[in-house]
C-alpha atoms as a PDB file:
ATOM      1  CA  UNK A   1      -0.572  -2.800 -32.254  1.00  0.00           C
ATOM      2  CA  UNK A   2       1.545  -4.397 -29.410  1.00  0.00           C
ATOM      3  CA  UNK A   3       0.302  -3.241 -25.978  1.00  0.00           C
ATOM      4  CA  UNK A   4       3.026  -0.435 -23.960  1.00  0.00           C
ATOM      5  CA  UNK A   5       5.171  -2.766 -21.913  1.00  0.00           C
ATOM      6  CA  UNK A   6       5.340  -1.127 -18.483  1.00  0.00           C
ATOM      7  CA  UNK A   7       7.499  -2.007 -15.314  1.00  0.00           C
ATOM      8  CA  UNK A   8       6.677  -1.759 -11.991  1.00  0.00           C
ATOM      9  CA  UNK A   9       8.530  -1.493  -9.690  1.00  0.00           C
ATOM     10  CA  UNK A  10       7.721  -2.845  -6.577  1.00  0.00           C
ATOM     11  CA  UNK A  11       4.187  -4.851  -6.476  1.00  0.00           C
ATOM     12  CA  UNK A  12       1.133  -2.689  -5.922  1.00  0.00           C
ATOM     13  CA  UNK A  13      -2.000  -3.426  -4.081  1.00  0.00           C
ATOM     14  CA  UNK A  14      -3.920  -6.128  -5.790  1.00  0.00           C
ATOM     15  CA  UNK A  15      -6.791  -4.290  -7.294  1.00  0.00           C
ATOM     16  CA  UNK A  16      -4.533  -1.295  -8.883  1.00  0.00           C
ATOM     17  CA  UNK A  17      -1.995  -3.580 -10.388  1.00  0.00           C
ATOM     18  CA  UNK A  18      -4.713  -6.093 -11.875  1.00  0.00           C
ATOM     19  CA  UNK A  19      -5.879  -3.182 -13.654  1.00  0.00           C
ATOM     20  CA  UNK A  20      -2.664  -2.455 -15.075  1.00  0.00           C
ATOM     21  CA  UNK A  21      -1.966  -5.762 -15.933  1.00  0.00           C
ATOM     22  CA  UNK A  22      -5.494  -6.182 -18.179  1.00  0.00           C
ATOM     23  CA  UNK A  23      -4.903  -3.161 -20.246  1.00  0.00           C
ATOM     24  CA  UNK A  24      -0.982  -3.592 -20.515  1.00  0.00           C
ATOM     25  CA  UNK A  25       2.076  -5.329 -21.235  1.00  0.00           C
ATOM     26  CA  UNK A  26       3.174  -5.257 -17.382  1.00  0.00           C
ATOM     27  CA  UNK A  27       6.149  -6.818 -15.644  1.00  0.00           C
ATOM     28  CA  UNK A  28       6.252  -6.733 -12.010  1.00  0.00           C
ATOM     29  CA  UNK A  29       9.344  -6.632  -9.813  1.00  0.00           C
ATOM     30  CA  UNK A  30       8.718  -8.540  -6.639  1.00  0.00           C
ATOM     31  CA  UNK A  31      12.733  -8.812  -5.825  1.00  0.00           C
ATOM     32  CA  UNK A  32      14.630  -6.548  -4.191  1.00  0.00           C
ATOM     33  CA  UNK A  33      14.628  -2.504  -5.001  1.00  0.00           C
ATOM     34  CA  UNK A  34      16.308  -1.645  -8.414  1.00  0.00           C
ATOM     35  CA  UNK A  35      19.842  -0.822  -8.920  1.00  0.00           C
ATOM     36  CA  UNK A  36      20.995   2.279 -10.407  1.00  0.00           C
ATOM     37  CA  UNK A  37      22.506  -0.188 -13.217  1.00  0.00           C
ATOM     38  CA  UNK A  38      19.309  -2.094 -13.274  1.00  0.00           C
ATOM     39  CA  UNK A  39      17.006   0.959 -13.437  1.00  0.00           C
ATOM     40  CA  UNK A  40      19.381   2.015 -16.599  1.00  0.00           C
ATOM     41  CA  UNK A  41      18.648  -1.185 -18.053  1.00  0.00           C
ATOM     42  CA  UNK A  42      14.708  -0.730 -17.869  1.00  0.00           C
ATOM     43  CA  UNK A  43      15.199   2.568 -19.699  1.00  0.00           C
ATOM     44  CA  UNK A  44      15.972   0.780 -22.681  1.00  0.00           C
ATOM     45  CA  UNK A  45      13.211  -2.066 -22.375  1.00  0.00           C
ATOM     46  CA  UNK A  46      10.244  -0.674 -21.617  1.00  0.00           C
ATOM     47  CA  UNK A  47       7.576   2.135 -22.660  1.00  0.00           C
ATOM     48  CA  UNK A  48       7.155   3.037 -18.939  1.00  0.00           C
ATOM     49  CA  UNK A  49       7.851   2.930 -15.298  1.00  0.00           C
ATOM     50  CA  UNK A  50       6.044   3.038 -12.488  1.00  0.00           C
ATOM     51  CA  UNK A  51       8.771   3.817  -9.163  1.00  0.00           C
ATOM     52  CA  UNK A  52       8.409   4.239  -5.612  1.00  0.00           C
ATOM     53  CA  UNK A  53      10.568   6.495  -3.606  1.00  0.00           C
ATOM     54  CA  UNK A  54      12.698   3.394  -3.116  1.00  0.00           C
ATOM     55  CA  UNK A  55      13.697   3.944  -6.645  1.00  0.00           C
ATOM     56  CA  UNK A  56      16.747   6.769  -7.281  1.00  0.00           C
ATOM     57  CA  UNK A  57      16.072   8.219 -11.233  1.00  0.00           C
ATOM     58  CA  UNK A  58      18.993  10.177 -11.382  1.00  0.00           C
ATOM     59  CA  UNK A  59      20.440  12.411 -14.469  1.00  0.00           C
ATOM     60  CA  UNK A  60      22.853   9.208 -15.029  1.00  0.00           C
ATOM     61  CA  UNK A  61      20.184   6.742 -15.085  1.00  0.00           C
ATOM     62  CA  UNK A  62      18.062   9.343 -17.687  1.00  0.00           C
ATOM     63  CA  UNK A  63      20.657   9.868 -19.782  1.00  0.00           C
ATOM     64  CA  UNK A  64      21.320   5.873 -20.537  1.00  0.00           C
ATOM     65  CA  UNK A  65      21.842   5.685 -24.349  1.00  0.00           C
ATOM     66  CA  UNK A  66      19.232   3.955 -26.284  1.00  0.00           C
ATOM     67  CA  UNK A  67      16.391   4.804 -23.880  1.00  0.00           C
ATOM     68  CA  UNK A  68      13.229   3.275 -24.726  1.00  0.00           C
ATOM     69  CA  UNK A  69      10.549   5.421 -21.552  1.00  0.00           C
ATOM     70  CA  UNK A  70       8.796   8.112 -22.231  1.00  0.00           C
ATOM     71  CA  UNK A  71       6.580   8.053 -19.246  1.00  0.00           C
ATOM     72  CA  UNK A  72       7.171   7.649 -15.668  1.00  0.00           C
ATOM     73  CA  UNK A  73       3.986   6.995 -13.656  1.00  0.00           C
ATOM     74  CA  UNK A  74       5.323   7.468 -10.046  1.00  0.00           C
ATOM     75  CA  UNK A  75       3.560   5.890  -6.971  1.00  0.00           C
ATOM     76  CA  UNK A  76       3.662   8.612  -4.410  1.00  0.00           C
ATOM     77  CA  UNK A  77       3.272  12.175  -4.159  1.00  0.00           C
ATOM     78  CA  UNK A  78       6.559  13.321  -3.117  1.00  0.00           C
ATOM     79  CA  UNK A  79       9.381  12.496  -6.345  1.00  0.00           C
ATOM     80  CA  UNK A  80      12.412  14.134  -4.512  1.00  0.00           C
ATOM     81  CA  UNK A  81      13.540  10.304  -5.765  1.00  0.00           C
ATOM     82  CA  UNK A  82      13.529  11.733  -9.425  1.00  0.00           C
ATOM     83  CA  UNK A  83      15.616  13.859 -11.311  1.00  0.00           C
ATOM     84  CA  UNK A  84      12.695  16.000 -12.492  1.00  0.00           C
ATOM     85  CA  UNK A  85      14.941  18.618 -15.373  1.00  0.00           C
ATOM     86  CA  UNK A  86      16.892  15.617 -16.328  1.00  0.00           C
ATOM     87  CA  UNK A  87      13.417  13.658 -17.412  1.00  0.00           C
ATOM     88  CA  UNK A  88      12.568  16.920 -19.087  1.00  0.00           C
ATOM     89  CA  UNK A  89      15.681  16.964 -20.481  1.00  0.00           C
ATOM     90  CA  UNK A  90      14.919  13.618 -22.239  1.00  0.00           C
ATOM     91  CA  UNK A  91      11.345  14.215 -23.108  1.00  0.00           C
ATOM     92  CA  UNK A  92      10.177  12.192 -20.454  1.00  0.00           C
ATOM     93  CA  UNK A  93       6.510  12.806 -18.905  1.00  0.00           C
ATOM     94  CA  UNK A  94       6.661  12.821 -14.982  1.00  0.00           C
ATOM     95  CA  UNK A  95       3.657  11.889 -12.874  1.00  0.00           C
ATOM     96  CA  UNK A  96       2.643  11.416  -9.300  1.00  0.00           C
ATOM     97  CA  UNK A  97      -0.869  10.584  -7.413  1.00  0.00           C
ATOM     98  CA  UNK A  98      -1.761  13.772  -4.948  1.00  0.00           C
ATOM     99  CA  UNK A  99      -4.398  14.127  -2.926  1.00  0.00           C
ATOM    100  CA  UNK A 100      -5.215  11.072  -2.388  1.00  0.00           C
ATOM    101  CA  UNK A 101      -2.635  10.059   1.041  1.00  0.00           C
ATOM    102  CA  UNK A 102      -3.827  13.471   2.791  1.00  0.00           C
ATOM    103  CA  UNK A 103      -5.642  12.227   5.435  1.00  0.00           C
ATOM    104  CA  UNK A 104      -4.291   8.787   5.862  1.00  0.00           C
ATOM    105  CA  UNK A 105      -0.697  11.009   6.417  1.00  0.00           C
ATOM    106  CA  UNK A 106      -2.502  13.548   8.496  1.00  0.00           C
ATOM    107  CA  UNK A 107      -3.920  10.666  10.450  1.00  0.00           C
ATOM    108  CA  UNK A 108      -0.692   9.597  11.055  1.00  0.00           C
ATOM    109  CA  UNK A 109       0.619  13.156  12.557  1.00  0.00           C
ATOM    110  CA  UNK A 110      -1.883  13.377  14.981  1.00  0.00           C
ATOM    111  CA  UNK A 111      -0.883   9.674  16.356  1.00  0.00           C
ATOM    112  CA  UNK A 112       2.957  10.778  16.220  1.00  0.00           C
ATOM    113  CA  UNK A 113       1.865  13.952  18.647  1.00  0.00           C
ATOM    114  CA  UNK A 114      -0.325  11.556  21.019  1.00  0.00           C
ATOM    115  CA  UNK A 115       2.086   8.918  21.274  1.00  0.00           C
ATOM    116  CA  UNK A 116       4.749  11.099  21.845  1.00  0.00           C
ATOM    117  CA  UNK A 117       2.818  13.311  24.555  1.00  0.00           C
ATOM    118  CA  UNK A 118       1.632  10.415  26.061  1.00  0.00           C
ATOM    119  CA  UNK A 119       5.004   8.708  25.739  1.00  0.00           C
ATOM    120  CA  UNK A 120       2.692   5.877  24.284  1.00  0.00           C
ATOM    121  CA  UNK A 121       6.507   4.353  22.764  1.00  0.00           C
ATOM    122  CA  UNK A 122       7.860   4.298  25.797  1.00  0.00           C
ATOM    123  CA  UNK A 123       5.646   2.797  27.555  1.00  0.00           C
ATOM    124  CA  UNK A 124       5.107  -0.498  25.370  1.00  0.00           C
ATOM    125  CA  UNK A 125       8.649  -1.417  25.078  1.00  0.00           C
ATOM    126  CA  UNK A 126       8.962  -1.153  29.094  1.00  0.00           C
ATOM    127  CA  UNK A 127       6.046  -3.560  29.086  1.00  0.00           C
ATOM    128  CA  UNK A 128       6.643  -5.538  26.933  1.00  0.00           C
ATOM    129  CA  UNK A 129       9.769  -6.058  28.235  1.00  0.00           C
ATOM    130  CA  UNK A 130       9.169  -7.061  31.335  1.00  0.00           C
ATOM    131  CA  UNK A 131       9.640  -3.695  32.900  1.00  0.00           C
ATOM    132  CA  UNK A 132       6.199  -2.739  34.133  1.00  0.00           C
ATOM    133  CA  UNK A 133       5.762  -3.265  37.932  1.00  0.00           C
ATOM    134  CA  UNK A 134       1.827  -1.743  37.735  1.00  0.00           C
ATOM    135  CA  UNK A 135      -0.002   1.253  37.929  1.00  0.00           C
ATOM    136  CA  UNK A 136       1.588   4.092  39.854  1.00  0.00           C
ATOM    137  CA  UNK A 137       0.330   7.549  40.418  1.00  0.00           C
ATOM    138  CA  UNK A 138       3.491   9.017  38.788  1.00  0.00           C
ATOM    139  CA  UNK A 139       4.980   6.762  36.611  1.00  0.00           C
ATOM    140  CA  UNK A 140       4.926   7.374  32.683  1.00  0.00           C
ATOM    141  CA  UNK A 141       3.198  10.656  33.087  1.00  0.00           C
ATOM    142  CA  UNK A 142       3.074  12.676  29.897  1.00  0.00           C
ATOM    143  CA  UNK A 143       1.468  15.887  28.593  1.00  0.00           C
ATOM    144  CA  UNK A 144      -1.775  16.746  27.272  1.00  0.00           C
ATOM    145  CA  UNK A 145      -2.469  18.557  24.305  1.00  0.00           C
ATOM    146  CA  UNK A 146      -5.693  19.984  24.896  1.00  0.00           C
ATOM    147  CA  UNK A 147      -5.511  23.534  23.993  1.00  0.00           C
ATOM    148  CA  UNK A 148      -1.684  23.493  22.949  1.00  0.00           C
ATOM    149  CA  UNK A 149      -0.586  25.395  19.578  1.00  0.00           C
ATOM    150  CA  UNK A 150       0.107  22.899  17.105  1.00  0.00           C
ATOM    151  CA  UNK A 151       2.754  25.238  14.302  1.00  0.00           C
ATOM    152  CA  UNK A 152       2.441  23.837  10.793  1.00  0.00           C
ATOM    153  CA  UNK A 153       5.665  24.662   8.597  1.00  0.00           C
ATOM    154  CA  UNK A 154       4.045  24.505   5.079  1.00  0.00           C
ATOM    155  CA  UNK A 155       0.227  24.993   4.658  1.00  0.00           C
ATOM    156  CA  UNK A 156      -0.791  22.393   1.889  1.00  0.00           C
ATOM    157  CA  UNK A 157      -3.295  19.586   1.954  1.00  0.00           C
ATOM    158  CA  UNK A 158      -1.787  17.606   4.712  1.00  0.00           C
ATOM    159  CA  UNK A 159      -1.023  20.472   6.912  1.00  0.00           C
ATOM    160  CA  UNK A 160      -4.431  21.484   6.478  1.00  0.00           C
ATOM    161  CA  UNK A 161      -5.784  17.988   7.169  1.00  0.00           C
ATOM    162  CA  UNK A 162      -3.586  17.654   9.917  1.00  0.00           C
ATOM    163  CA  UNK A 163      -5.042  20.934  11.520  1.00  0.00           C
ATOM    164  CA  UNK A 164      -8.434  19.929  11.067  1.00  0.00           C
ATOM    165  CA  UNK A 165      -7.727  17.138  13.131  1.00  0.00           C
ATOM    166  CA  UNK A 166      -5.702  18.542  15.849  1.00  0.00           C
ATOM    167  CA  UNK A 167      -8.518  21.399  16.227  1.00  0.00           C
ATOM    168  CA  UNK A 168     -11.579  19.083  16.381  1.00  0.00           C
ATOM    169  CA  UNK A 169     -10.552  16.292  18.608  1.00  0.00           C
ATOM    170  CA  UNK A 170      -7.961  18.734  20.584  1.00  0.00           C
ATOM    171  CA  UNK A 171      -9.072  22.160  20.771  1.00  0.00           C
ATOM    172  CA  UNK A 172      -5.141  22.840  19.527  1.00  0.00           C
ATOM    173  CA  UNK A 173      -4.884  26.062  18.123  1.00  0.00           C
ATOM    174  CA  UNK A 174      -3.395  26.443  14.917  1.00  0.00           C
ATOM    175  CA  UNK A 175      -0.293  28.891  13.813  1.00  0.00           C
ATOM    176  CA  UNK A 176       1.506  28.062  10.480  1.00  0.00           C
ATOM    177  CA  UNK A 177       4.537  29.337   8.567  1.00  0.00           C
ATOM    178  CA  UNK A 178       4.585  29.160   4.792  1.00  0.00           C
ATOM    179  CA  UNK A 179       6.426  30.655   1.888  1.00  0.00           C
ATOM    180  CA  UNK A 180       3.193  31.795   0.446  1.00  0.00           C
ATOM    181  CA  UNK A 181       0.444  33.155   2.906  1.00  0.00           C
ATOM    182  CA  UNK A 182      -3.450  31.348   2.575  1.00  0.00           C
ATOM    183  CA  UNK A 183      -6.230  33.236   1.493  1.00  0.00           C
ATOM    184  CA  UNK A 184      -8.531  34.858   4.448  1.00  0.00           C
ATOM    185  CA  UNK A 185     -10.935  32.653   3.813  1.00  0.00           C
ATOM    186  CA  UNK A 186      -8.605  28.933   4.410  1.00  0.00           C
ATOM    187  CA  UNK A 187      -7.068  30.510   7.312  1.00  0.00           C
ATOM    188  CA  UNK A 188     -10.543  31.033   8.669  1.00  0.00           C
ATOM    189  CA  UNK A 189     -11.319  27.832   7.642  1.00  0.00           C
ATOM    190  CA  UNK A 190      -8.913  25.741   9.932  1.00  0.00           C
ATOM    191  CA  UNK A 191      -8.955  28.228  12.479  1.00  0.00           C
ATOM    192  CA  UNK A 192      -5.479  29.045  11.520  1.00  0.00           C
ATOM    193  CA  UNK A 193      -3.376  31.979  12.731  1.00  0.00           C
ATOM    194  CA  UNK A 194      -0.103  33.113  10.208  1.00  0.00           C
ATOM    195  CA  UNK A 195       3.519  33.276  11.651  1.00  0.00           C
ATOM    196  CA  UNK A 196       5.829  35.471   9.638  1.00  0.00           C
ATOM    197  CA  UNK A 197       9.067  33.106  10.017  1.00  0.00           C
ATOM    198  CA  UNK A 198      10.370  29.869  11.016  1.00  0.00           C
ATOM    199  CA  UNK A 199      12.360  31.046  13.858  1.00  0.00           C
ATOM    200  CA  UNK A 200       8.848  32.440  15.417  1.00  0.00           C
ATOM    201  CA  UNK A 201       6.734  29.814  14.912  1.00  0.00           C
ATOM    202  CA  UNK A 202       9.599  27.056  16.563  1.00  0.00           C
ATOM    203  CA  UNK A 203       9.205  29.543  19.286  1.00  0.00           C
ATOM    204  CA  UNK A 204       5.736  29.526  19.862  1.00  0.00           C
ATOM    205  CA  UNK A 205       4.637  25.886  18.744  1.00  0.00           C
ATOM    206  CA  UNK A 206       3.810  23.184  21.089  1.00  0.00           C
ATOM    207  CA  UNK A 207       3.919  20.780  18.711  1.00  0.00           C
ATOM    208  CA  UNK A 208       6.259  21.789  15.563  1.00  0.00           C
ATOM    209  CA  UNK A 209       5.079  19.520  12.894  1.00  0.00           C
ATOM    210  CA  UNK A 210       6.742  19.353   9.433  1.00  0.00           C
ATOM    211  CA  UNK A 211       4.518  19.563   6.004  1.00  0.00           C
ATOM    212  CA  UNK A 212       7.380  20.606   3.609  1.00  0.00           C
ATOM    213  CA  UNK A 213       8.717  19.194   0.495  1.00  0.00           C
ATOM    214  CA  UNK A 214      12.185  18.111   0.101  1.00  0.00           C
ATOM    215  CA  UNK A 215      15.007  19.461  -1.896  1.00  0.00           C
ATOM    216  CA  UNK A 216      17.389  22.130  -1.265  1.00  0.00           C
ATOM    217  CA  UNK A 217      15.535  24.717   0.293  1.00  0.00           C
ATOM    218  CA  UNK A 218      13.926  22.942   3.200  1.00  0.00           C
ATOM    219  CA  UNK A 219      17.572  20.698   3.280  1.00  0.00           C
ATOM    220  CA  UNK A 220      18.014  20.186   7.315  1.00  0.00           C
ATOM    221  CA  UNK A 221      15.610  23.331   7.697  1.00  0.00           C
ATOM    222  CA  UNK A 222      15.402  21.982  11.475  1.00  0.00           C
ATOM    223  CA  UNK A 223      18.928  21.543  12.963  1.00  0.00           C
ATOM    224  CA  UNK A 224      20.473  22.553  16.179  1.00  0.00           C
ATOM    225  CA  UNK A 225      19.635  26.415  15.768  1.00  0.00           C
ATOM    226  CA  UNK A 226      16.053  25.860  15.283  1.00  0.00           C
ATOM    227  CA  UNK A 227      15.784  23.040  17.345  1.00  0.00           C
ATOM    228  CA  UNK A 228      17.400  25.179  20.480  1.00  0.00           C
ATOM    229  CA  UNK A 229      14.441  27.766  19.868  1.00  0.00           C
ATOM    230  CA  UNK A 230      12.012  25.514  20.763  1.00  0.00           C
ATOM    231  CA  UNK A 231      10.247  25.098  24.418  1.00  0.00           C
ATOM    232  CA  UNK A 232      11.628  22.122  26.095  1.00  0.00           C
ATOM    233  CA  UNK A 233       7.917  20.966  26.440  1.00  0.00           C
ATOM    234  CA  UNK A 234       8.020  20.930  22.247  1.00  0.00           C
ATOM    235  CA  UNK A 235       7.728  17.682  20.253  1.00  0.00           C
ATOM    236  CA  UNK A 236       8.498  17.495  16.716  1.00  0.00           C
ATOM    237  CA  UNK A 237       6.628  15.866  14.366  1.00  0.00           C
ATOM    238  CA  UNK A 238       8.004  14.323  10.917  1.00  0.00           C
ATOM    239  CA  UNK A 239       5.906  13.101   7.919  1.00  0.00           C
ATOM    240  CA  UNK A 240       6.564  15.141   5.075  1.00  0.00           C
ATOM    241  CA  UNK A 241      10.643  14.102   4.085  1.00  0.00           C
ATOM    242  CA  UNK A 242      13.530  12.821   5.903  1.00  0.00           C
ATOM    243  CA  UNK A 243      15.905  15.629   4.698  1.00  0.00           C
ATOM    244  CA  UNK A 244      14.114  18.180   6.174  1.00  0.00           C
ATOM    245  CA  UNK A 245      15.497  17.447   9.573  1.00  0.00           C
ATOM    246  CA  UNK A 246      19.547  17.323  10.578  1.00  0.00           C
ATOM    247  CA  UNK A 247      19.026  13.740  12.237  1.00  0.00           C
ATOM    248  CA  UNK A 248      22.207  13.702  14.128  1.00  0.00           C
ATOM    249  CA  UNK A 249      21.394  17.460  15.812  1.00  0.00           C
ATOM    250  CA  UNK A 250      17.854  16.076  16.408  1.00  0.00           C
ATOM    251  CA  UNK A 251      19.368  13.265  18.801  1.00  0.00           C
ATOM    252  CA  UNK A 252      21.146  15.508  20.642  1.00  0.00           C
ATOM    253  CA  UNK A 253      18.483  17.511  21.667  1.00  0.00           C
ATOM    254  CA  UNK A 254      15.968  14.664  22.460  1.00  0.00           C
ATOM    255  CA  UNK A 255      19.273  13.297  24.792  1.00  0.00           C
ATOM    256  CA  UNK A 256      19.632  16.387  26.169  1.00  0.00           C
ATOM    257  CA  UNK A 257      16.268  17.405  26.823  1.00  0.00           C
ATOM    258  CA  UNK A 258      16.526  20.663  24.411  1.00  0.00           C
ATOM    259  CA  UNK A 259      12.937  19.262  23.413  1.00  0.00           C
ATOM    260  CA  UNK A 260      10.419  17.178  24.844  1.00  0.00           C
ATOM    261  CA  UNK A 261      10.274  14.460  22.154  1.00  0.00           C
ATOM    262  CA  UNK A 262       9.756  13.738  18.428  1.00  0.00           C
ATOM    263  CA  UNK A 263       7.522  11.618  16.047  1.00  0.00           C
ATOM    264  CA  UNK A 264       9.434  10.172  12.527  1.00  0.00           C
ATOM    265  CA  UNK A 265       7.820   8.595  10.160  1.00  0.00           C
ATOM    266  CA  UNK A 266      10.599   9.336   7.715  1.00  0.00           C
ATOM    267  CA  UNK A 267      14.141   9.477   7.709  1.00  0.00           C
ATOM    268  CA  UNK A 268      17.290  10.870   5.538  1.00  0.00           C
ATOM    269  CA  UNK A 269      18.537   7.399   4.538  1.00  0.00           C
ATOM    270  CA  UNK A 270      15.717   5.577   4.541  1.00  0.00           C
ATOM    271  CA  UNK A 271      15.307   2.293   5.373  1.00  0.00           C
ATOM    272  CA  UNK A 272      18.168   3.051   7.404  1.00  0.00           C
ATOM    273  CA  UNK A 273      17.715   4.932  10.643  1.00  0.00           C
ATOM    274  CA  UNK A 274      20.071   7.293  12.134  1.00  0.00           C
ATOM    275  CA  UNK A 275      21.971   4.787  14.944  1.00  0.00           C
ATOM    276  CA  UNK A 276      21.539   7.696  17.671  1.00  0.00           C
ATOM    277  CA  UNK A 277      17.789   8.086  17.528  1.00  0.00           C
ATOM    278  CA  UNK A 278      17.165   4.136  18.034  1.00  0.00           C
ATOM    279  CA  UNK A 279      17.814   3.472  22.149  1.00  0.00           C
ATOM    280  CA  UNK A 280      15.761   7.080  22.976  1.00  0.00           C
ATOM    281  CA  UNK A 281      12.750   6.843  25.069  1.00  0.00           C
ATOM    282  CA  UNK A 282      11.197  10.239  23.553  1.00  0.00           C
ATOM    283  CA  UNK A 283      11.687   9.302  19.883  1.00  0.00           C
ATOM    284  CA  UNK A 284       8.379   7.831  18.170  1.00  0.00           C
ATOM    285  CA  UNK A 285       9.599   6.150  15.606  1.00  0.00           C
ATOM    286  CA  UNK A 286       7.693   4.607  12.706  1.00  0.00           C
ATOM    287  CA  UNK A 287       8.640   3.027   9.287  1.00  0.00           C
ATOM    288  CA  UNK A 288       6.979   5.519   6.398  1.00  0.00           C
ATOM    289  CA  UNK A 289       3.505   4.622   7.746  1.00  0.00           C
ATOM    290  CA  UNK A 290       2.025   7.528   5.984  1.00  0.00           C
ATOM    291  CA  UNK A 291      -0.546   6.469   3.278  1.00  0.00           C
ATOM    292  CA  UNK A 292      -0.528   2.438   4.583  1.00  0.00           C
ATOM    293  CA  UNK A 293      -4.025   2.055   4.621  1.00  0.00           C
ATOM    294  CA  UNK A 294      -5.378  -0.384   1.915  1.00  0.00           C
ATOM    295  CA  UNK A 295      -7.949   2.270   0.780  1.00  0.00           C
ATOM    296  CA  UNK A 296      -5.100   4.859   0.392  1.00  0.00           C
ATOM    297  CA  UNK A 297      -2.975   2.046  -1.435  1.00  0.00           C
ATOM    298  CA  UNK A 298      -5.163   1.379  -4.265  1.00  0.00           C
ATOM    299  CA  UNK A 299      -6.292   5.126  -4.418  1.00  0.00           C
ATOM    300  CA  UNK A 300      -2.678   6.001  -4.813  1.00  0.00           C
ATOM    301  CA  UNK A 301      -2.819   2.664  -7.389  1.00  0.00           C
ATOM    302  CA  UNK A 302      -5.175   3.818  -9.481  1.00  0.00           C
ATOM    303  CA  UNK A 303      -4.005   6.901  -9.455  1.00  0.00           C
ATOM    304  CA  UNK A 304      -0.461   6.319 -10.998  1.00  0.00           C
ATOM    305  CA  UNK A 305      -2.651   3.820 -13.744  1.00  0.00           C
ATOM    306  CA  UNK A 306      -4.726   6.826 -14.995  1.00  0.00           C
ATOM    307  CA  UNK A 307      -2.069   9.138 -15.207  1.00  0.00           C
ATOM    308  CA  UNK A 308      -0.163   6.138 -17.606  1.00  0.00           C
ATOM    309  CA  UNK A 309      -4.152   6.074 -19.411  1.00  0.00           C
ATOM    310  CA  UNK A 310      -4.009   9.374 -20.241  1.00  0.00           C
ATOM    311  CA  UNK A 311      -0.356   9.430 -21.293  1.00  0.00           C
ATOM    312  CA  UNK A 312      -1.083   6.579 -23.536  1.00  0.00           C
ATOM    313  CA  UNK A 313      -4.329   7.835 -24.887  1.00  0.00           C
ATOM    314  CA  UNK A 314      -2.426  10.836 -25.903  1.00  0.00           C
ATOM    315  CA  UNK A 315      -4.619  13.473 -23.607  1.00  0.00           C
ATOM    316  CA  UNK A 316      -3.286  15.707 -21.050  1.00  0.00           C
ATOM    317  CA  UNK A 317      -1.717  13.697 -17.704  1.00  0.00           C
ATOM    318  CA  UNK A 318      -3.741  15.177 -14.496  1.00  0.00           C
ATOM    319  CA  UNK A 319      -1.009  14.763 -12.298  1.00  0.00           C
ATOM    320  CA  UNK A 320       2.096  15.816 -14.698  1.00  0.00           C
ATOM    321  CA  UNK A 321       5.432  17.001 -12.995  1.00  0.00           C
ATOM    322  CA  UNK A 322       7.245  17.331 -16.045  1.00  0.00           C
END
């Protein structure tokens, strides 16, 4: 019996996608991200495919005639990127790789809140270009966050991650908002107190930090309304989807001052950046840093190549979406 011919699309860490390769028929694209006509094209030629969230599965793209997948092994947790009912729609078995990026992505929160406290950003770019003329006993002076309340929106594994963190090397004390409140026992946990809604929580946060998914419920969730509740001392923090925050109402308020700064590591268009965030001193900006460690990379690797195992093997997919 021929071996599942499987696509990839964007090369993986070494060790993940030489597993793949030995136990399947595996092409790899190492050119540029798939078109939408492209992506159509691989739904008629192979048994599987493996996306990133560079990689838009629409309804139109599911519903190309002829289709061929059955399984889509994604490479990521988030899969805003796929049309989840329309790969039901078509029989089509959705997987991602949890659990395994929460504390490389909480990692990356707590930099985001020390660089932009400490207006770490800021401060390289004047050096490095040329515009440091030495020490000076108010120059570049930021805020600490010892003691601060960090305010989690969303209470999953990264927010909880991230609040272990915050809490043991920052004594920050912990408020969150969720849909659904935690049990006694996890609040206890992470020393974590419950806010009843948004609005209060933006109010009360030192550092508002962002642990949502996307989609249309959490759609620019922080725009100029929310963003004007906030303490002008506040930074935001952004590693959980781009779409979650209005970009354009976000660079007003860092201009203006409405709030002290913000931390991105993901953006609405991404890889394009909104134009009016780029020349501001109190936006940390980086580019979807979350899970880039190499451990994290082949975790998440090995990850998406068990789920296709088990779809293969005909047993029940861990990680199944749809």
């Amino acid at each position: 019996m021929p071996k599942p011919k499987i696509l990839i699309t964007r090369p993986w860490p070494s060790g993940a996608q030489a597993y793949l390769q030995a136990r399947y028929d595996v092409t790899v694209n190492d050119a540029a991200p798939l078109t939408p006509a492209q992506l159509g094209e691989a739904m008629t030629q192979y048994d599987a495919l493996c996306p990133t969230v560079t990689d838009k599965l629409t309804a139109e793209v599911f519903a190309t005639p002829d289709a061929r997948v059955k399984m889509i092994g994604n490479f990521g947790a988030g899969y805003e990127h796929i049309d989840i009912a329309a790969a039901t729609s078509a029989g089509i078995t959705v997987s991602n790789t949890p659990d395994v990026l929460t504390e490389a992505t909480a990692d990356i929160a707590l930099m985001l809140m020390l660089m932009a406290s400490r207006r770490a950003s800021e401060a390289e770019r004047q050096l490095r270009g040329g515009g440091w003329k030495g020490w000076g006993a108010t120059a570049l002076m930021g805020q600490s966050l010892q003691g601060k309340t960090l305010g989690l929106v969303g209470f999953g594994r990264i927010a909880q991650a991230t609040a272990c963190k915050a809490h043991t090397a920052l004594n920050m004390k912990i408020a969150y908002f969720s849909r659904r409140r935690a049990a006694p026992e996890t609040e206890a946990t992470y020393n974590a107190r419950y806010v009843a809604s948004l609005d209060e929580l933006a109010a009360q946060a030192d550092v508002l930090s962002l642990h949502t998914p996307g989609g249309p419920d959490t759609h620019h969730m922080v725009n100029h309304r929310l963003l004007n509740l906030m303490k002008p001392s506040a930074i935001l923090i952004n590693t959980a989807r781009g779409s979650v925050v209005k970009e354009d109402d976000l660079a007003q308020a860092l201009a203006a001052g409405t709030i002290w700064a913000a931390g991105l590591d993901v953006y609405e268009r991404e890889p394009v950046v909104n134009a009016a965030l780029l020349p501001l001193n109190n936006a940390v900006l980086l580019p979807h840093l979350g899970s880039a460690t190499v451990e994290t990379r082949e975790a998440m690797g090995m990850r998406a190549a068990r789920n296709v195992d088990q779809f293969f093997a005909g047993e029940t997919v861990g990680d199944r979406v749809a």
